[in-house]
N, C-alpha and C. Protein backbone atom coordinates (compact mmCIF):
# COMPACT_ATOMS: atom_id res chain seq x y z
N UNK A 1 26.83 41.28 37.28
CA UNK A 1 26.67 40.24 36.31
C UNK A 1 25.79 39.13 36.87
N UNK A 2 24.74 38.69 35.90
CA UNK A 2 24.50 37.15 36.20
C UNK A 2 24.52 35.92 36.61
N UNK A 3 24.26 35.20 37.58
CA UNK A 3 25.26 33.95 38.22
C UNK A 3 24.81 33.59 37.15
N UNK A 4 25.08 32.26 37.16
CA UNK A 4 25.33 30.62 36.31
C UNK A 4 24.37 29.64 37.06
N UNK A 5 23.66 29.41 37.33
CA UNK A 5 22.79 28.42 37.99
C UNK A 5 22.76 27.66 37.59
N UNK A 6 23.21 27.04 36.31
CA UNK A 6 22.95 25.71 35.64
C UNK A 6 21.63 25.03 35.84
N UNK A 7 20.57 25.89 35.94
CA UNK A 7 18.98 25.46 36.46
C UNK A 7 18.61 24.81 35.23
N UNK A 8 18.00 23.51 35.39
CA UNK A 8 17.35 23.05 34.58
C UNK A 8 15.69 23.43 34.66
N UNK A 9 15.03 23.67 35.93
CA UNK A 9 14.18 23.37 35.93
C UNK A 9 12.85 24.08 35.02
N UNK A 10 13.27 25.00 34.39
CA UNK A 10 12.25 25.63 33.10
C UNK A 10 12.47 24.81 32.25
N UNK A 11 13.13 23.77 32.06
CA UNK A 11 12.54 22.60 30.70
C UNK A 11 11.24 21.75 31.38
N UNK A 12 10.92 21.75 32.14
CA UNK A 12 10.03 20.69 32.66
C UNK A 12 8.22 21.34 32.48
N UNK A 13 8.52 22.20 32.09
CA UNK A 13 7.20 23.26 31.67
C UNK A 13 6.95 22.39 30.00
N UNK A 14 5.43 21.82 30.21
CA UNK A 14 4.72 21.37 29.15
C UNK A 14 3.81 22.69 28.58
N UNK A 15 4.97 22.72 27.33
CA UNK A 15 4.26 24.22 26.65
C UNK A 15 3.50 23.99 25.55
N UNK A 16 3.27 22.25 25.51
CA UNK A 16 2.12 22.20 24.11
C UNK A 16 0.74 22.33 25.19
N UNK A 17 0.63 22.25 26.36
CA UNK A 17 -1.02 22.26 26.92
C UNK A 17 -1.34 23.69 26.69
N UNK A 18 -0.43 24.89 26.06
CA UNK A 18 -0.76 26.55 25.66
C UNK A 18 -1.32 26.26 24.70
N UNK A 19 -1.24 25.08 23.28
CA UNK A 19 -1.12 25.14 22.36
C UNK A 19 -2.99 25.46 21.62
N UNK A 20 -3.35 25.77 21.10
CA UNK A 20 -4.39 26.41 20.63
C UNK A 20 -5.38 25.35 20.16
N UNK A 21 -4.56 24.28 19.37
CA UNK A 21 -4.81 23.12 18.77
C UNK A 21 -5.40 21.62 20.02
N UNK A 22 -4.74 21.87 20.75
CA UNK A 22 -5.38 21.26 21.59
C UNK A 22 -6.32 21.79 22.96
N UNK A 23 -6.99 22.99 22.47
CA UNK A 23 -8.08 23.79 23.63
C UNK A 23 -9.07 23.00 23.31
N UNK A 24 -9.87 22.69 24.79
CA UNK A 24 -11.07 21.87 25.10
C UNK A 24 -12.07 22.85 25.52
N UNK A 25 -13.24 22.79 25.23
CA UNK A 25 -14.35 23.21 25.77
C UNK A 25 -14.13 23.34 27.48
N UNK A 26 -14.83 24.10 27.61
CA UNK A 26 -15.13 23.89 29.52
C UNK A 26 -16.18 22.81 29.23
N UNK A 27 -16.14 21.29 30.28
CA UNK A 27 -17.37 20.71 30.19
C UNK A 27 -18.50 21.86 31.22
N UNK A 28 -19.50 21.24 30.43
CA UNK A 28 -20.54 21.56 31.11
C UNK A 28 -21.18 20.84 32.24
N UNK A 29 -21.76 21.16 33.26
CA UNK A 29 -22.35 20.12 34.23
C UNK A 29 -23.11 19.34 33.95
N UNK A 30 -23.25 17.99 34.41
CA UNK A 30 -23.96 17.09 33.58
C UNK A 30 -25.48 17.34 33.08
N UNK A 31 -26.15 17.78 34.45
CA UNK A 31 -27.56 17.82 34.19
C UNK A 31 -28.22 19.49 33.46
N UNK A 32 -27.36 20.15 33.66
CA UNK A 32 -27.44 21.54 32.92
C UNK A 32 -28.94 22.35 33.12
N UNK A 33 -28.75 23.24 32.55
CA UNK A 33 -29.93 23.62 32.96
C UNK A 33 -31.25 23.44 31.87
N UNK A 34 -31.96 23.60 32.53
CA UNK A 34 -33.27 23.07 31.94
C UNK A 34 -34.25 23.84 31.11
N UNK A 35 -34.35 25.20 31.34
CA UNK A 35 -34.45 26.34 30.68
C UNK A 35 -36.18 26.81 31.33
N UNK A 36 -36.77 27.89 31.17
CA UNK A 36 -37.95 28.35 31.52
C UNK A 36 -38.84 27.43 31.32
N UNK A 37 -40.05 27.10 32.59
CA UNK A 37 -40.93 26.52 32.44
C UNK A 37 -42.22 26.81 31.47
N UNK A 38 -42.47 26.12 30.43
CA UNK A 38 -43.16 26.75 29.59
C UNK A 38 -44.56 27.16 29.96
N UNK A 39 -45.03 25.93 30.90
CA UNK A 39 -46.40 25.96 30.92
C UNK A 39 -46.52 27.30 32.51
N UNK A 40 -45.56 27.71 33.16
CA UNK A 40 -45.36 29.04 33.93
C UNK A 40 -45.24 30.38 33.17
N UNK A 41 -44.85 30.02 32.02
CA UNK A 41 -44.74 31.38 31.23
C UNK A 41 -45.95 31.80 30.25
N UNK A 42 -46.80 30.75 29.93
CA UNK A 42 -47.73 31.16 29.46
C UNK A 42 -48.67 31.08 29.84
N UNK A 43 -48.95 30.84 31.33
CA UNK A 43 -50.08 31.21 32.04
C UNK A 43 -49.63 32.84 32.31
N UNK A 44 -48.10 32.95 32.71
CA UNK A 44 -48.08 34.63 32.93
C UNK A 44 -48.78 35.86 31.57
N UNK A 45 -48.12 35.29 30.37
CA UNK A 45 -48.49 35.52 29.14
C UNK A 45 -49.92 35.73 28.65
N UNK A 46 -50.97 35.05 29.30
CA UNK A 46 -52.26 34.72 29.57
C UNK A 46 -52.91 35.59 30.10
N UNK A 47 -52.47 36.11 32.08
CA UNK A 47 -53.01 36.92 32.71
C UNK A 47 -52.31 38.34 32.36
N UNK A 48 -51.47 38.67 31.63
CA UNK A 48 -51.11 39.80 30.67
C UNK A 48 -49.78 40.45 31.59
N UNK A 49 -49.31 39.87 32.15
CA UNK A 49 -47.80 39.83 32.78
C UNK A 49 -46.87 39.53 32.01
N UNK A 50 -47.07 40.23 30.65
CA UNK A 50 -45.77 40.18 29.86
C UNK A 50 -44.33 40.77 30.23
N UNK A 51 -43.86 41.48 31.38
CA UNK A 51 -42.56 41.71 31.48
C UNK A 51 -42.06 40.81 32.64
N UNK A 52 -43.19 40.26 33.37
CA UNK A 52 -42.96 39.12 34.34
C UNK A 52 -42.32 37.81 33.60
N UNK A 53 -43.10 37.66 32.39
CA UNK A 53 -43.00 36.13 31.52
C UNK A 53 -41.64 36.43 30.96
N UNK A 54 -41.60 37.92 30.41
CA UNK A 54 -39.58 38.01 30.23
C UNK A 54 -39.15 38.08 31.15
N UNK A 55 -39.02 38.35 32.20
CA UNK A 55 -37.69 38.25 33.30
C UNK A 55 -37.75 36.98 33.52
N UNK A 56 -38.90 36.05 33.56
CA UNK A 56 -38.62 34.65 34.21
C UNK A 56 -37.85 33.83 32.90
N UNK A 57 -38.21 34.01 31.10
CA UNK A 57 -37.33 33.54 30.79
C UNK A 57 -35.93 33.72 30.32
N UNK A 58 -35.44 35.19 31.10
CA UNK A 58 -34.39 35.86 30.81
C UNK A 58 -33.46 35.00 32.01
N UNK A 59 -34.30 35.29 32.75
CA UNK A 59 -33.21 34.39 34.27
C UNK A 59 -32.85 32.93 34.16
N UNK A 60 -33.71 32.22 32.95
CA UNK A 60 -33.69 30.72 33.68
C UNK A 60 -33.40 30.41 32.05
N UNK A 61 -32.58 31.21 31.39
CA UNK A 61 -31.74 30.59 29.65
C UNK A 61 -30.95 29.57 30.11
N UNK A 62 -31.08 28.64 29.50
CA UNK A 62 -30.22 27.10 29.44
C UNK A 62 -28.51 27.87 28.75
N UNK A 63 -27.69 28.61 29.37
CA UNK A 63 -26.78 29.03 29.10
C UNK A 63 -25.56 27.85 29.04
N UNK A 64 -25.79 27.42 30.16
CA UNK A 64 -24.55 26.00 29.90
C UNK A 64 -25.13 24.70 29.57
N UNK A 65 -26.16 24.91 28.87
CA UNK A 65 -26.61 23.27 28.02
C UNK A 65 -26.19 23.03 27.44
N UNK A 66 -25.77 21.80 27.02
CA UNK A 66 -24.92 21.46 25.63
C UNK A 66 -26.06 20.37 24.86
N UNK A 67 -27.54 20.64 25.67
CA UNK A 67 -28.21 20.29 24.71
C UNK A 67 -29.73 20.93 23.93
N UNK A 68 -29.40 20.64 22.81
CA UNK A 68 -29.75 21.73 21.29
C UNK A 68 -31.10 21.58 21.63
N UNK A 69 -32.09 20.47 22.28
CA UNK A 69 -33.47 20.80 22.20
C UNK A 69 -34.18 21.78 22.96
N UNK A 70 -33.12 22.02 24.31
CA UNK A 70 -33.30 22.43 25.48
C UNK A 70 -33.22 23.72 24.87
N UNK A 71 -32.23 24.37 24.09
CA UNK A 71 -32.09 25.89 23.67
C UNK A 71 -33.10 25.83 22.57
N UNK A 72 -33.62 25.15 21.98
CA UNK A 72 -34.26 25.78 20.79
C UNK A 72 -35.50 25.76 21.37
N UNK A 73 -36.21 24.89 22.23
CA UNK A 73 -37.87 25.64 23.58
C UNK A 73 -37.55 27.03 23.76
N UNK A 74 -36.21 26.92 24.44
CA UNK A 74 -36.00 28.02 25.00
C UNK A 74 -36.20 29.42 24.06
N UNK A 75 -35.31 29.22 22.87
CA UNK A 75 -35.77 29.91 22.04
C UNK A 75 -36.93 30.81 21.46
N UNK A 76 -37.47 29.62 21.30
CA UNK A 76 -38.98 29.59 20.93
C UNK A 76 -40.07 30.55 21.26
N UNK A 77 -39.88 29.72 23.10
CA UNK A 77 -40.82 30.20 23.64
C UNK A 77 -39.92 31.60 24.34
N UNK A 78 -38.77 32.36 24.62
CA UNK A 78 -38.75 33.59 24.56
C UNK A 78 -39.29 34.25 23.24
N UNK A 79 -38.76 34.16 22.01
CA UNK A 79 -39.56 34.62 20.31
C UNK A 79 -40.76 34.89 20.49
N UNK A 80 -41.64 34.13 21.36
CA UNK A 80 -43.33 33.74 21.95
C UNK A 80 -43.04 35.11 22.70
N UNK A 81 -42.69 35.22 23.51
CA UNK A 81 -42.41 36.16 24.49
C UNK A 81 -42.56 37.85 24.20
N UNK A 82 -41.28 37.87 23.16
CA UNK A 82 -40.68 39.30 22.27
C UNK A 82 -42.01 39.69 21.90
N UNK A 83 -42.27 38.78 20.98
CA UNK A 83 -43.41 38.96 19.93
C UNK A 83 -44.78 39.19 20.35
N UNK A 84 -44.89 38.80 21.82
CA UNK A 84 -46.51 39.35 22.25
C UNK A 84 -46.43 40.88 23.04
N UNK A 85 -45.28 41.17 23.16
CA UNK A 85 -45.25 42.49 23.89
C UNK A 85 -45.46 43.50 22.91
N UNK A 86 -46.47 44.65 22.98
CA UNK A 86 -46.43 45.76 22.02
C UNK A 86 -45.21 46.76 21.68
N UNK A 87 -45.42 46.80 20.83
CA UNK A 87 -44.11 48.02 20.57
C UNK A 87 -44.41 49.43 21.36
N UNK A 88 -45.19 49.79 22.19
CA UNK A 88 -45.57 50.47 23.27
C UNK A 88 -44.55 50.66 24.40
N UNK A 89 -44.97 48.89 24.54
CA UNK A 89 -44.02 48.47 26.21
C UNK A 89 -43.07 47.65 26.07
N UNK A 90 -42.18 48.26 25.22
CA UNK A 90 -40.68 47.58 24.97
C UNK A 90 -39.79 48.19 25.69
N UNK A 91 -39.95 49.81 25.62
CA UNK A 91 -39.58 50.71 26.26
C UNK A 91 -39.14 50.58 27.91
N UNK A 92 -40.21 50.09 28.38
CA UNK A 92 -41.07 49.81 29.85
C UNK A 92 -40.40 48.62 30.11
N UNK A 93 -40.11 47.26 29.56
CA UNK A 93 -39.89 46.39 29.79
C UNK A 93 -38.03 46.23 29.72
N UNK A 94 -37.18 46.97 29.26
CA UNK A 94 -35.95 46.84 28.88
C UNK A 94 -35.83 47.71 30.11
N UNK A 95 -36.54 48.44 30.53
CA UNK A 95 -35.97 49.61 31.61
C UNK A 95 -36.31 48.63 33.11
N UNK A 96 -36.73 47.80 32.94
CA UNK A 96 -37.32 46.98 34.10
C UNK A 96 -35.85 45.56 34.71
N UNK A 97 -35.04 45.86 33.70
CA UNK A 97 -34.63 44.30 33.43
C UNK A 97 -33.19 44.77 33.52
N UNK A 98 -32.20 43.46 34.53
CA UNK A 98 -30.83 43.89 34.97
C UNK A 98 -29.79 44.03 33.85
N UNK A 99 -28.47 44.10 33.97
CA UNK A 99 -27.92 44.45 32.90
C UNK A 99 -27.43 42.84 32.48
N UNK A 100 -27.67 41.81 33.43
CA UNK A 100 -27.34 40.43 32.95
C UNK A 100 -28.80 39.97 32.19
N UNK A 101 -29.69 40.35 32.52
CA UNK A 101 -30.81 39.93 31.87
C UNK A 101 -30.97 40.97 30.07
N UNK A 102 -30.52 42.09 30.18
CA UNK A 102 -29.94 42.43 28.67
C UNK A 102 -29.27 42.15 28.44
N UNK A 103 -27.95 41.08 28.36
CA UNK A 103 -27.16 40.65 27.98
C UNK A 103 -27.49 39.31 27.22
N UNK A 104 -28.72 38.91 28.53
CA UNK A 104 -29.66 37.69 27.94
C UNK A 104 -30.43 37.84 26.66
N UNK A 105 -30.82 39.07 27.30
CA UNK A 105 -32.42 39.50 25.76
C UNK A 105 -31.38 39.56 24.61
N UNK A 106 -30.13 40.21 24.33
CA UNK A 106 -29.58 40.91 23.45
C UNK A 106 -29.01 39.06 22.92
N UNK A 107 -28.92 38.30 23.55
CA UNK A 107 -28.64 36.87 22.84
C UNK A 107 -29.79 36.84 22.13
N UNK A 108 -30.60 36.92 22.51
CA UNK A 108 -31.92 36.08 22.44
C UNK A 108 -32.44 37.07 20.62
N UNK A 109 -32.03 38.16 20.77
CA UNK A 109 -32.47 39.10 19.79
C UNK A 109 -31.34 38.59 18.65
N UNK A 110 -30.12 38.32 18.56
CA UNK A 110 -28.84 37.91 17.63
C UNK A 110 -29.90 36.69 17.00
N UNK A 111 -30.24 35.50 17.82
CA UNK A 111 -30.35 34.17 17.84
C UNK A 111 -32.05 34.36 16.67
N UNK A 112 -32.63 35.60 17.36
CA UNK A 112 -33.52 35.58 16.60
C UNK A 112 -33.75 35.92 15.07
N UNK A 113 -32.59 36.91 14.61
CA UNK A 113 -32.10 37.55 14.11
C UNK A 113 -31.39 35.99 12.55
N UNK A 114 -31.46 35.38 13.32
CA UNK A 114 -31.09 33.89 12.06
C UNK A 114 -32.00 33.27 12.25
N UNK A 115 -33.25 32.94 12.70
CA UNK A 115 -33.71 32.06 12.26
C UNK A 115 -35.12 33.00 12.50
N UNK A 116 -35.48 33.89 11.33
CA UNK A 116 -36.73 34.84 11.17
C UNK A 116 -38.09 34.38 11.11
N UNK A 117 -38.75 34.87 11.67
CA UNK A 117 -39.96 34.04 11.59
C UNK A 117 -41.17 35.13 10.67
N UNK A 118 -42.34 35.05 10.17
CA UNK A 118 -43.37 36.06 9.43
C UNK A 118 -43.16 37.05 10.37
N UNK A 119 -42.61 38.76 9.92
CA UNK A 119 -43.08 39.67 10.45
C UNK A 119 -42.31 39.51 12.43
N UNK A 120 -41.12 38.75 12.22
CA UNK A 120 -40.46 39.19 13.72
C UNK A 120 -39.52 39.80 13.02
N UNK A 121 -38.85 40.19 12.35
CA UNK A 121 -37.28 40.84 12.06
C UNK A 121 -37.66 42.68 12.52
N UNK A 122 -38.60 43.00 12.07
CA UNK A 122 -38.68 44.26 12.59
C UNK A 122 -39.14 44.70 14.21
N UNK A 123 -39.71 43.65 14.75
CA UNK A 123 -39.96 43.62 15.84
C UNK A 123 -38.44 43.38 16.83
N UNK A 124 -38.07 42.74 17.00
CA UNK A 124 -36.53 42.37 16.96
C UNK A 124 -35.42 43.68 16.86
N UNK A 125 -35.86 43.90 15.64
CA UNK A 125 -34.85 45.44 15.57
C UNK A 125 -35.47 46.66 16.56
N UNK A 126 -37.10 46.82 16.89
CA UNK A 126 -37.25 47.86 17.68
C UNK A 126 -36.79 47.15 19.17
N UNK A 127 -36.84 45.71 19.78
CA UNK A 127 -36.03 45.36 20.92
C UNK A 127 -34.96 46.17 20.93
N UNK A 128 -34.00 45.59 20.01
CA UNK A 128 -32.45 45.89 19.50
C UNK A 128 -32.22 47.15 20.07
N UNK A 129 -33.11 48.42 19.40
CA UNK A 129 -32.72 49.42 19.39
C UNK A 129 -33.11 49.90 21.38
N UNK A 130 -34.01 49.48 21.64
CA UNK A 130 -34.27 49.83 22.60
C UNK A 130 -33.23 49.38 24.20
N UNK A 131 -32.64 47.77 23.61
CA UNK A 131 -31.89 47.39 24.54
C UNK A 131 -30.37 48.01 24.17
N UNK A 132 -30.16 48.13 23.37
CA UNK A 132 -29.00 48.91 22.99
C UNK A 132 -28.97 50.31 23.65
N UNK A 133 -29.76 51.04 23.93
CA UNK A 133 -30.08 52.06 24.48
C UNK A 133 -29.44 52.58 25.81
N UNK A 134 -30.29 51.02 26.85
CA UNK A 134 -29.79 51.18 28.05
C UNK A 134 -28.17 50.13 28.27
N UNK A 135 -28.33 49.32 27.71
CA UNK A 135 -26.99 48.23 27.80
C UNK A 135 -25.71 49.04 26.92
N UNK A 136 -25.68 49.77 25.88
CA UNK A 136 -24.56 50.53 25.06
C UNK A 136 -24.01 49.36 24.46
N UNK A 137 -22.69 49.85 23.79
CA UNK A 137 -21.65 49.00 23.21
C UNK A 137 -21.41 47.87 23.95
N UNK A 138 -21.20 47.86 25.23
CA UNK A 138 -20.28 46.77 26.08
C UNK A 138 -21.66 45.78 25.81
N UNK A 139 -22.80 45.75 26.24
CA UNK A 139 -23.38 45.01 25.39
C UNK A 139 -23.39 44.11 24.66
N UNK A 140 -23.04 44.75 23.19
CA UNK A 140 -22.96 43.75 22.27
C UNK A 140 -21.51 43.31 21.86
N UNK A 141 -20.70 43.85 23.00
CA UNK A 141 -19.30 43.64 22.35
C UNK A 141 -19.42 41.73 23.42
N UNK A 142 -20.01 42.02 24.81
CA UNK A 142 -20.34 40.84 25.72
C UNK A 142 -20.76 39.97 25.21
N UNK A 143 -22.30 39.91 24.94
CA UNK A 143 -22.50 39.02 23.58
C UNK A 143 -21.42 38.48 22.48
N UNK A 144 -21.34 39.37 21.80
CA UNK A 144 -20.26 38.73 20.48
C UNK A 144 -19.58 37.56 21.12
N UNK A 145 -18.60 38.28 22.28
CA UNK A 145 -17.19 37.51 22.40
C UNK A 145 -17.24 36.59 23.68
N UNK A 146 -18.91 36.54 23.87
CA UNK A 146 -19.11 35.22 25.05
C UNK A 146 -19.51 33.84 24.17
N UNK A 147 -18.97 32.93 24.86
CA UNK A 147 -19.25 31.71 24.48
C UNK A 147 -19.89 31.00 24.68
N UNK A 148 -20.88 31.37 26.06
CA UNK A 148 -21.96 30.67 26.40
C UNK A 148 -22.96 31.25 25.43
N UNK A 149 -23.73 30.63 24.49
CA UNK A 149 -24.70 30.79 23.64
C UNK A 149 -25.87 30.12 23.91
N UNK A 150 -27.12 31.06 23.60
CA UNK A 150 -28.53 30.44 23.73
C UNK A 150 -29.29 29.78 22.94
């Protein structure tokens, strides 16, 4: 049988800080990141080092910014990025790139995916299909249910 302990000490557990209603963001660090240098990426873009100009802005996404101007350059100028590579060397370029840096592109393809620009939505979908390829399900299940957004 059971002793009797007369233990109080499980009342002293604050069980509203579980509570759902009061979950806080993780802060972010103050100065955050800054996101790909633009005027580095389109000199690469320039001398025709298009899978160079994606890995550099796959590595350096403003993932913990909490500020909106910083992701929407970022944006931008990856969209700049997608969109100058041929549908040739998409192939070539997804096979080049780590599985954190498709995790990156595959944001970057969602993000693009709402705010369409002339003639990117199909471009976008042959990424899609191609990074889906080598990244699979876990992929986009990572994406979905991460919270750091680009």
């Amino acid at each position: 049988m059971a002793k009797n302990t007369l233990s109080s000490a499980f009342r002293k557990i604050d069980i509203d800080q579980y509570n759902e209603d009061n979950f806080k963001e993780d802060e972010a660090e103050q100065a955050g990141p800054t996101g790909p240098d633009e005027g580095e990426v389109c000199s690469l873009l320039n001398q025709g080092r298009h899978i160079d100009a994606l890995k550099l802005v796959l590595n350096n996404a403003p993932l913990g910014s909490s500020n909106q101007q910083v992701k929407e350059n970022a944006l931008t100028l990856t969209l700049k990025v997608l969109l100058a590579i041929k549908s040739a060397q998409i192939e070539e370029a997804v096979g080049s790139l780590s599985l954190d840096d498709i995790d990156n592109l595959m944001k970057y393809i969602y993000k693009g995916f709402e705010f369409p620009s002339e003639g990117s939505s199909g471009h976008l979908l042959l990424w899609h299909d191609k990074a889906y390829s080598v990244g699979g399900l876990g992929c986009i299940a990572r994406v979905l249910s991460d919270r750091m957004r680009v």
